[in-house]
C-alpha atoms as a PDB file:
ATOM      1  CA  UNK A   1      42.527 166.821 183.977  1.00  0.00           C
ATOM      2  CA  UNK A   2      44.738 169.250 185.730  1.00  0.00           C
ATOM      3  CA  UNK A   3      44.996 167.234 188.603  1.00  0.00           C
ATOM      4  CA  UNK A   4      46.484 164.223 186.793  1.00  0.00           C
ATOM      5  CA  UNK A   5      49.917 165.845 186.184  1.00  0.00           C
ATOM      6  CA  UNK A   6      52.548 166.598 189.101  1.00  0.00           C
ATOM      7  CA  UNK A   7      55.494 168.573 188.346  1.00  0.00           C
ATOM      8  CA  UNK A   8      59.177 167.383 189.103  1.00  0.00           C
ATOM      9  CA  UNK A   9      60.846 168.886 192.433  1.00  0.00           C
ATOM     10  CA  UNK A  10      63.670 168.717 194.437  1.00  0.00           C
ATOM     11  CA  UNK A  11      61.711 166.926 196.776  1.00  0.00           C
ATOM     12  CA  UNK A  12      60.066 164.268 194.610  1.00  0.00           C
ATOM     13  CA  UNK A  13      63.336 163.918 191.979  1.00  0.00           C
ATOM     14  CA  UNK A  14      64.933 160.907 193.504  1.00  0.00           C
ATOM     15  CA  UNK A  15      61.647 158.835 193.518  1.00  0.00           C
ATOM     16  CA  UNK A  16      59.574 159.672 190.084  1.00  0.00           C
ATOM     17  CA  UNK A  17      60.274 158.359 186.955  1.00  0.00           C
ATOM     18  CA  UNK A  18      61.456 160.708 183.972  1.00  0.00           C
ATOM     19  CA  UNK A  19      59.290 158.989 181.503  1.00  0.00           C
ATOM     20  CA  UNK A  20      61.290 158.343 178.318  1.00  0.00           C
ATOM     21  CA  UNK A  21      63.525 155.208 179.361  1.00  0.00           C
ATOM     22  CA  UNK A  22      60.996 153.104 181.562  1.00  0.00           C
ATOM     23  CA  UNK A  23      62.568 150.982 184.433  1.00  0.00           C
ATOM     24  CA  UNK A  24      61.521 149.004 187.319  1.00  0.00           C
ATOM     25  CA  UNK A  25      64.555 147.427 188.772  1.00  0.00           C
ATOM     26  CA  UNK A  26      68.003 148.741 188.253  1.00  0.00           C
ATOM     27  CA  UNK A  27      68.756 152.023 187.767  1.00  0.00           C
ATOM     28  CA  UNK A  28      69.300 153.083 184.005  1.00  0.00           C
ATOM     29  CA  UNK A  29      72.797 154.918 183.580  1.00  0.00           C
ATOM     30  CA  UNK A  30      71.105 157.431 181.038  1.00  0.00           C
ATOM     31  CA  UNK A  31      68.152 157.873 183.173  1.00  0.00           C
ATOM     32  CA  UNK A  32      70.506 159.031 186.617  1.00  0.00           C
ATOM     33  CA  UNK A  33      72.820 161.259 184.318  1.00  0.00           C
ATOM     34  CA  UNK A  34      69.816 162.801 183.248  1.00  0.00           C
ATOM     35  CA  UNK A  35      68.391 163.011 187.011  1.00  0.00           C
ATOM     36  CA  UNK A  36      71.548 164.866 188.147  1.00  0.00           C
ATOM     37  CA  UNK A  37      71.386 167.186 185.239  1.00  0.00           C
ATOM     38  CA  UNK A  38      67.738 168.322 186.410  1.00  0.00           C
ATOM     39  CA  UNK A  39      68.433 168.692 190.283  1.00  0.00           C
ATOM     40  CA  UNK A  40      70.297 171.457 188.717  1.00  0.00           C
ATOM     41  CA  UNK A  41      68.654 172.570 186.357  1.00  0.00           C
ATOM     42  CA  UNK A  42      64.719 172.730 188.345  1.00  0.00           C
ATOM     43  CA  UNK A  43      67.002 175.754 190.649  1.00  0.00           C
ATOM     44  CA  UNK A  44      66.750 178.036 187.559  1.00  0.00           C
ATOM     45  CA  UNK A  45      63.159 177.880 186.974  1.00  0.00           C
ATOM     46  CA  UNK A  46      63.157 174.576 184.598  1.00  0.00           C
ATOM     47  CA  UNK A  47      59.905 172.923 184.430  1.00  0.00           C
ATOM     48  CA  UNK A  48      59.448 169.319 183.781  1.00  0.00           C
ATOM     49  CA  UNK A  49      55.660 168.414 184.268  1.00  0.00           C
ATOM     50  CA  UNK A  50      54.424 164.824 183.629  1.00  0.00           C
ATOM     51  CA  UNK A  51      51.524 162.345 183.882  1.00  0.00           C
ATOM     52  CA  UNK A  52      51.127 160.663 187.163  1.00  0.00           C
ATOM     53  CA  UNK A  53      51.792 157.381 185.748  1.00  0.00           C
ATOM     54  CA  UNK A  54      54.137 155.411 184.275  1.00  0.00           C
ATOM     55  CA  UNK A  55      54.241 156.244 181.282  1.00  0.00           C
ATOM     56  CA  UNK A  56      55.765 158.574 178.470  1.00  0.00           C
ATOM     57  CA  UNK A  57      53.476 161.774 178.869  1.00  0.00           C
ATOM     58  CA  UNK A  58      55.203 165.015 179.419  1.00  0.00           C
ATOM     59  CA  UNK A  59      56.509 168.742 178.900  1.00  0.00           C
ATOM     60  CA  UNK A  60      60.225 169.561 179.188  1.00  0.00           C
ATOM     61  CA  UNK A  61      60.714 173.738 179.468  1.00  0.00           C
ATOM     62  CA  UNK A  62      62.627 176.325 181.173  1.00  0.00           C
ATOM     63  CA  UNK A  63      62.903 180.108 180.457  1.00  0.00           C
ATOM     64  CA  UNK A  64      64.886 180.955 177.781  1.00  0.00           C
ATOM     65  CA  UNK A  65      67.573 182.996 179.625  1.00  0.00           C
ATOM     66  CA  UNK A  66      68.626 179.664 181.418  1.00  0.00           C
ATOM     67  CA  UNK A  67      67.881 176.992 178.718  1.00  0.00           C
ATOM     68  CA  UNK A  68      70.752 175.084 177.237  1.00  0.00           C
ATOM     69  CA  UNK A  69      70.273 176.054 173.413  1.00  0.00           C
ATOM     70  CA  UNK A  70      72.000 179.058 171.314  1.00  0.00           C
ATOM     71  CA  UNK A  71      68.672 180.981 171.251  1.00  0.00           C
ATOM     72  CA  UNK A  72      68.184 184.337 172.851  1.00  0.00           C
ATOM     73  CA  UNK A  73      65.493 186.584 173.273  1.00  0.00           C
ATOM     74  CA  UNK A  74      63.694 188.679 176.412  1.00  0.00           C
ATOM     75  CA  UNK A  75      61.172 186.862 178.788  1.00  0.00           C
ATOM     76  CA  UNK A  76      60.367 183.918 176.931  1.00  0.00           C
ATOM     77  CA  UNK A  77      60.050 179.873 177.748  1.00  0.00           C
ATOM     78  CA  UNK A  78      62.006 177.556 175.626  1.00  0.00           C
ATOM     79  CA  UNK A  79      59.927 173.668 175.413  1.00  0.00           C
ATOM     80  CA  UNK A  80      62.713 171.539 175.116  1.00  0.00           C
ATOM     81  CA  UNK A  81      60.150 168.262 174.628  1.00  0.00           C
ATOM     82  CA  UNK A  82      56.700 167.933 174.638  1.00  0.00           C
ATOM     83  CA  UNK A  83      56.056 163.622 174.307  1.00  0.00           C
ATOM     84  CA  UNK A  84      53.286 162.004 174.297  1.00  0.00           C
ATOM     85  CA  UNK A  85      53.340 157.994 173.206  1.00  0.00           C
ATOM     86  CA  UNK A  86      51.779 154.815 173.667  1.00  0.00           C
ATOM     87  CA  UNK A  87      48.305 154.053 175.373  1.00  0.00           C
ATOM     88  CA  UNK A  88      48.306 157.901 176.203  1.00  0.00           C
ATOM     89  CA  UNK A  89      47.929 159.181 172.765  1.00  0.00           C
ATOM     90  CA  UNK A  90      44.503 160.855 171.374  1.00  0.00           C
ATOM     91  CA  UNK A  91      43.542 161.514 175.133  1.00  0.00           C
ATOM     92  CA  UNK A  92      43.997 164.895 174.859  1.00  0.00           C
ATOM     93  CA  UNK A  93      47.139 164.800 177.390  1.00  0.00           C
ATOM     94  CA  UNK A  94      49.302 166.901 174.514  1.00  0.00           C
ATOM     95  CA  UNK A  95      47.211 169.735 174.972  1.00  0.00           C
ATOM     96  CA  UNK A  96      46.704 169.791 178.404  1.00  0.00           C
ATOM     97  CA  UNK A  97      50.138 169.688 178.883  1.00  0.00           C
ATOM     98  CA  UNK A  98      50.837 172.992 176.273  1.00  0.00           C
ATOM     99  CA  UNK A  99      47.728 174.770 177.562  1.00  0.00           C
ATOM    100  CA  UNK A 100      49.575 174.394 181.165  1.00  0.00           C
ATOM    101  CA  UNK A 101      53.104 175.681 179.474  1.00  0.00           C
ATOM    102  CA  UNK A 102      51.208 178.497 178.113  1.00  0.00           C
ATOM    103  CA  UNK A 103      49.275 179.628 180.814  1.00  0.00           C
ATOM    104  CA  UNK A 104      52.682 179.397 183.144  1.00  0.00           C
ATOM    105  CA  UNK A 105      54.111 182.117 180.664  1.00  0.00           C
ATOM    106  CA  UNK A 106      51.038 184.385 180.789  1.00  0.00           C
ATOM    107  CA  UNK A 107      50.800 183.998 184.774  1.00  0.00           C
ATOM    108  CA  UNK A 108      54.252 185.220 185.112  1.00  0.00           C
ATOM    109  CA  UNK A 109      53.807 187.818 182.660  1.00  0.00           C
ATOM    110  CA  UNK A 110      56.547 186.472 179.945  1.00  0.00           C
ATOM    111  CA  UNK A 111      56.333 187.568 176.202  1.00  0.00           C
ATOM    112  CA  UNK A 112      55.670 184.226 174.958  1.00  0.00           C
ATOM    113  CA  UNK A 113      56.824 180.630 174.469  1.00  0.00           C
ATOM    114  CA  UNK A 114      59.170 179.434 171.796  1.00  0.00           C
ATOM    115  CA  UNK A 115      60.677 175.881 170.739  1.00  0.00           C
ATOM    116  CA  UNK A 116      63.314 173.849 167.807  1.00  0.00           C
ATOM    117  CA  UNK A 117      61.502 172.982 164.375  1.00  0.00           C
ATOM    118  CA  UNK A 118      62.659 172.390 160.943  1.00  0.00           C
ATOM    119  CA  UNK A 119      60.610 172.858 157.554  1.00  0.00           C
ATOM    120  CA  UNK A 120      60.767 169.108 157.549  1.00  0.00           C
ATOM    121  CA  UNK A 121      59.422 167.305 161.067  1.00  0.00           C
ATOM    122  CA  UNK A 122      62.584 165.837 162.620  1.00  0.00           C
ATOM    123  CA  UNK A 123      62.849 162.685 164.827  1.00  0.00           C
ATOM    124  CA  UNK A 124      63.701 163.942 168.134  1.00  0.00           C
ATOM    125  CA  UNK A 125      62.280 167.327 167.751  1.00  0.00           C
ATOM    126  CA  UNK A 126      58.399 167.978 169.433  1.00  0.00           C
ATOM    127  CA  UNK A 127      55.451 168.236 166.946  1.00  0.00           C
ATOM    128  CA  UNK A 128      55.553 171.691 165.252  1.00  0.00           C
ATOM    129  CA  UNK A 129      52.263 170.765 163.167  1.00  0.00           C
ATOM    130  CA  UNK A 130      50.642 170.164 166.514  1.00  0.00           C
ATOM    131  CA  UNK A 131      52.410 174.022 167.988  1.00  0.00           C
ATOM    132  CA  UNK A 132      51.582 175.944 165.300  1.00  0.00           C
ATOM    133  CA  UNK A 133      47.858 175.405 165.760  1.00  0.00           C
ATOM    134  CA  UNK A 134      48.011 177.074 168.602  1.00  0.00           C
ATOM    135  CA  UNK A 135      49.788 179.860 166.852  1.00  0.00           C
ATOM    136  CA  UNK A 136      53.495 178.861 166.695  1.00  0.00           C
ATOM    137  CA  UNK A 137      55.067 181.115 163.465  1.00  0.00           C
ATOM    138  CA  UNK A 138      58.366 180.659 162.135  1.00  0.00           C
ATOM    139  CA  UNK A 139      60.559 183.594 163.331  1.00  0.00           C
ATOM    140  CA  UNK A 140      64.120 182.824 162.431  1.00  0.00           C
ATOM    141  CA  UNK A 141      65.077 180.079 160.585  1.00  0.00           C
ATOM    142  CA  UNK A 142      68.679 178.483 159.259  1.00  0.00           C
ATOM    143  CA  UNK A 143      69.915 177.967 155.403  1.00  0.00           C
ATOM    144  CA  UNK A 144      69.525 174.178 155.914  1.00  0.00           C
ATOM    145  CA  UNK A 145      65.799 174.560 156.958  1.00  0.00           C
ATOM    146  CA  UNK A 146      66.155 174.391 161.103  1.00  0.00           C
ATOM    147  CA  UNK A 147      63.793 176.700 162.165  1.00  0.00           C
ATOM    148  CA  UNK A 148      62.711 178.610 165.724  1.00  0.00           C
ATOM    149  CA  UNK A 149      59.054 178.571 166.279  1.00  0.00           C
ATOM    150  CA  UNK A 150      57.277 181.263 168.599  1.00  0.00           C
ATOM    151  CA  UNK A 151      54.209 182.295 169.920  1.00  0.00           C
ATOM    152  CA  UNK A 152      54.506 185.931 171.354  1.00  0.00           C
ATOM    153  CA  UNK A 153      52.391 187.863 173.387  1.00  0.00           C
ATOM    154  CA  UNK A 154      53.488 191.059 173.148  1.00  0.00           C
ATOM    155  CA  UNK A 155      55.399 191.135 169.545  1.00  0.00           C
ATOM    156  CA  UNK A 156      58.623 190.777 170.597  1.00  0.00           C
ATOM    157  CA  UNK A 157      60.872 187.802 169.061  1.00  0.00           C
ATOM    158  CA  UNK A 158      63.247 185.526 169.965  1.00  0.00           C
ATOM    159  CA  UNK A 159      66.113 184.150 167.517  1.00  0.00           C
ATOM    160  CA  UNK A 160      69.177 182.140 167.028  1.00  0.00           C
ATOM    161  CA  UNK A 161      72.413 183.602 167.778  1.00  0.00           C
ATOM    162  CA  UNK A 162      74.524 184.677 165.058  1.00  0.00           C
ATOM    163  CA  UNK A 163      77.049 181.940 165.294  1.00  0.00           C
ATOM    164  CA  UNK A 164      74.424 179.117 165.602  1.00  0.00           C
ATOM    165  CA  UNK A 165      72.643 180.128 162.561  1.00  0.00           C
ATOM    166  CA  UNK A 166      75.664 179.269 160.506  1.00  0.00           C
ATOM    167  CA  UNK A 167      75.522 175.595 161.339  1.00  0.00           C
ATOM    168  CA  UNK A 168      79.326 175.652 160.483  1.00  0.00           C
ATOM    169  CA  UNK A 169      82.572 174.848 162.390  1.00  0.00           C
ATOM    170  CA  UNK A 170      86.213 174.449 161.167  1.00  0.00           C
ATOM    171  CA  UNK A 171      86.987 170.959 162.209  1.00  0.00           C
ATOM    172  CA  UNK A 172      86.497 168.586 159.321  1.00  0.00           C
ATOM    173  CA  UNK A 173      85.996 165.322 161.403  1.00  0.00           C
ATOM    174  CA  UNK A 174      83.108 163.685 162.955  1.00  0.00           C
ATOM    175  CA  UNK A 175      81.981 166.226 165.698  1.00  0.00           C
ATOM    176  CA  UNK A 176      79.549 165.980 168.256  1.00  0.00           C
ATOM    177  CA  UNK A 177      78.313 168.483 170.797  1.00  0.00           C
ATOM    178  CA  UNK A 178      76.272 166.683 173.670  1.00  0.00           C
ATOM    179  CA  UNK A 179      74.447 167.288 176.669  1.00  0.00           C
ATOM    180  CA  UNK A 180      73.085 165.104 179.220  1.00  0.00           C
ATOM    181  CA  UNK A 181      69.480 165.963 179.058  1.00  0.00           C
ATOM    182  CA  UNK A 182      67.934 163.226 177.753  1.00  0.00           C
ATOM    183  CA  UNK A 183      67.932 160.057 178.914  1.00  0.00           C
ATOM    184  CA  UNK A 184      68.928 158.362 175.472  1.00  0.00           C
ATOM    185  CA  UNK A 185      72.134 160.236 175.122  1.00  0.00           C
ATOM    186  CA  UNK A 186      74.146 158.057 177.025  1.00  0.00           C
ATOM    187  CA  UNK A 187      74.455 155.309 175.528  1.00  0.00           C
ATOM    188  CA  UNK A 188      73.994 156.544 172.424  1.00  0.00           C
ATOM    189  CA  UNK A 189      77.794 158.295 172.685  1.00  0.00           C
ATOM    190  CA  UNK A 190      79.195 155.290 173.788  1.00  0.00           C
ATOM    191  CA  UNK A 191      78.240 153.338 171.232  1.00  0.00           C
ATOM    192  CA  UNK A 192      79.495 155.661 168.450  1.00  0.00           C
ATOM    193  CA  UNK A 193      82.830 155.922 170.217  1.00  0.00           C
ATOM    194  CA  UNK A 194      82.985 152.231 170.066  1.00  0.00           C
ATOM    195  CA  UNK A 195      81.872 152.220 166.633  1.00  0.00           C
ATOM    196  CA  UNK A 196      84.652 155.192 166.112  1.00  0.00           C
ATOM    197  CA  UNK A 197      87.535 152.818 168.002  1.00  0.00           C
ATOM    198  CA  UNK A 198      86.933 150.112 166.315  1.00  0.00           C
ATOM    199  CA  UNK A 199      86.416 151.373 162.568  1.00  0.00           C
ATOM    200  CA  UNK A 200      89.239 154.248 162.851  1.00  0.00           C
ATOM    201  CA  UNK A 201      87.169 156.932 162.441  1.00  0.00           C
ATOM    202  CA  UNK A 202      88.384 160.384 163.695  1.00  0.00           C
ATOM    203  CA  UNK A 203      85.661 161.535 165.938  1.00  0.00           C
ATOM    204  CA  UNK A 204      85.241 164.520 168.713  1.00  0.00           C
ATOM    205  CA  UNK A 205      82.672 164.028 171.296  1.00  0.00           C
ATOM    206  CA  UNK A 206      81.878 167.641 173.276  1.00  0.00           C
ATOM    207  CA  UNK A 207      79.969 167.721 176.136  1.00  0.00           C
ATOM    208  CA  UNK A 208      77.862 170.776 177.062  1.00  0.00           C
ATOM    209  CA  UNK A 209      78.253 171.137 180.390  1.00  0.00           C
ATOM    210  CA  UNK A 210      77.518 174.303 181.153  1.00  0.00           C
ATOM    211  CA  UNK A 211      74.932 177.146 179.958  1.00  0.00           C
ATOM    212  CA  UNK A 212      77.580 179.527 178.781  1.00  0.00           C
ATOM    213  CA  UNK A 213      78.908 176.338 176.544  1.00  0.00           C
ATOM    214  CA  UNK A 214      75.436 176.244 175.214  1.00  0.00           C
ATOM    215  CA  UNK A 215      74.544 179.519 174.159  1.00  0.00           C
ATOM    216  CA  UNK A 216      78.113 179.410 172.598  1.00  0.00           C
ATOM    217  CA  UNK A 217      77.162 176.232 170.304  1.00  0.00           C
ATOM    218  CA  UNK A 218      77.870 176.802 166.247  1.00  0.00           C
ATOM    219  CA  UNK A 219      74.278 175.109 165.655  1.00  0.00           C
ATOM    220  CA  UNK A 220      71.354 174.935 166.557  1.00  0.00           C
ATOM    221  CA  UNK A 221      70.386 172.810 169.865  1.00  0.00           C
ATOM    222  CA  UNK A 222      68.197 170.800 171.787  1.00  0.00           C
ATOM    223  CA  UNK A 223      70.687 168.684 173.534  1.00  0.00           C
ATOM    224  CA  UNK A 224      72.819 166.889 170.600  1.00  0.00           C
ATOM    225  CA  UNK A 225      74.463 168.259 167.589  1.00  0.00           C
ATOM    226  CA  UNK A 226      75.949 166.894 164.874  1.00  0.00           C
ATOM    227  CA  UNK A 227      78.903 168.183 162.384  1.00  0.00           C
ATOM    228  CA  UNK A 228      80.770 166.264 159.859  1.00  0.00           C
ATOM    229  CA  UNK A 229      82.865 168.162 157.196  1.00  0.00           C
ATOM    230  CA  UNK A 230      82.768 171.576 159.006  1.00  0.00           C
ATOM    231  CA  UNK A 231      78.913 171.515 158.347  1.00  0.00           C
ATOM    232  CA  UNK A 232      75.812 170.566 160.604  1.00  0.00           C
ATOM    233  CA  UNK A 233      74.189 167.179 160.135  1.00  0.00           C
ATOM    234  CA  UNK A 234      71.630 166.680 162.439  1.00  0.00           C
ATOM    235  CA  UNK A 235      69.608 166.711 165.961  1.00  0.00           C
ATOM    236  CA  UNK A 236      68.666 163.476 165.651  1.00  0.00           C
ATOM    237  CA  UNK A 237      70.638 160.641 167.834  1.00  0.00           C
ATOM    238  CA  UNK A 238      72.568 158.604 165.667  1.00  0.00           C
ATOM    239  CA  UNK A 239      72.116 154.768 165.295  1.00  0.00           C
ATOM    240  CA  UNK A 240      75.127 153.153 163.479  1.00  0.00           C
ATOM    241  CA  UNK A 241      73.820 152.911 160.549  1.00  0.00           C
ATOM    242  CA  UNK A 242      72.583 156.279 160.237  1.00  0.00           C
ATOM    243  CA  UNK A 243      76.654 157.178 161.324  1.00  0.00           C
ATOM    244  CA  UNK A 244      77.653 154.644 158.353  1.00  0.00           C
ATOM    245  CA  UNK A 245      75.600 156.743 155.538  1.00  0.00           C
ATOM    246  CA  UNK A 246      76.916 160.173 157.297  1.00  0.00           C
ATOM    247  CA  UNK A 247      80.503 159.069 156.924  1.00  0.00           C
ATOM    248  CA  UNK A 248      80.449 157.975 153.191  1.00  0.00           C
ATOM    249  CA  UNK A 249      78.356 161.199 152.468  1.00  0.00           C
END
């Protein structure tokens, strides 16, 4: 199976498809924002390792000390997105795909691998039922039931920073912290600033642009983040009428 999966490169970026927004024409606005994003990103050791097909079949990691979320910890991979869907399902892909992650970490002697959860599967956040049978534990967790999973080698632990643990910021109004990671994203803040515009809603839209900006975030993070009130909402990307039940809340 091994030999089915290629990993993205400098050299093969511009040509493969990133396998969550499928095209074959013209080029997808959310798909080349995240393309940029990752010709950066694969210079600091980011992995994004895929199916040879065209399809949605993939891992999405990098090592912690360079990986756009508020966690911190010594030697450890962060999986932004493990995603597996479709015809490739119950083919065993998933864990060929973690086995790989997890045998990167123990060839380059890191203490282990680590990734988002929450006590109650999100949308938008990988399969923790799936991680923790391979021996993902809960090691830090937020009052609203976010939590960081790990699987150490050598006993040490990562954990959220102090100020994304709170899941709390002073501005009362719609706030959203952004990065262009995944493909979705796009489109997704333009059509809540429409939906903003035209319903006179007071909204901030912050994009993370940078990994200092991330590890500075007020809650946890896998590329979107979502405050109303001065408290966290969500990870999930927001449809409108998902916005519509968070604004009369």
């Amino acid at each position: 199976m091994p030999e089915e999966f290629i990993n993205l490169t400098q050299e093969n970026l511009v040509d493969e498809h990133l396998c969550c927004i499928i095209r074959s024409k013209k080029p997808h606005p959310g798909v080349e924002a995240k393309r940029a994003w990752l010709a950066e990103q694969l210079k600091e050791g980011h992995v994004f390792r895929k199916l040879n097909a065209k399809g949605c079949c993939f891992i999405e990691y990098a090592p912690l000390k360079s990986a756009w979320t508020p966690v911190v910890g010594n030697n450890y991979y962060y999986i932004y997105c493990l995603w597996v869907s479709g015809d490739y399902k119950g083919k065993g892909y998933a864990k060929a795909l973690m086995d790989d992650c997890i045998l990167d970490a123990k060839e380059k002697g890191m203490s282990g691998v680590c990734m988002l959860g929450a006590k109650k599967q999100k949308n938008w956040l990988s399969n923790q039922s799936f991680a923790k049978k391979y021996g993902f534990e809960s090691v830090d967790t937020t009052e609203d039931g976010y939590e960081l999973l790990a699987l150490s080698f050598d006993g040490t632990l990562p954990k959220f920073t102090d100020k994304a643990r709170k899941q709390q910021i002073e501005n009362q109004e719609l706030t959203i912290y952004y990065s262009m990671q995944c493909p979705f994203i796009l489109q997704k803040i333009e059509d809540i600033k429409q939906y903003c515009s035209d319903h006179k809603v007071s909204a901030s839209m912050i994009q993370i642009n940078s990994l200092e900006k991330a590890k500075e975030l007020p809650g946890v993070f896998n590329n979107w983040g979502a405050f109303y009130k001065g408290k966290f909402v969500t990870v999930n990307l927001l449809d409108v009428g998902t916005l519509e039940k968070i604004l009369k809340s």
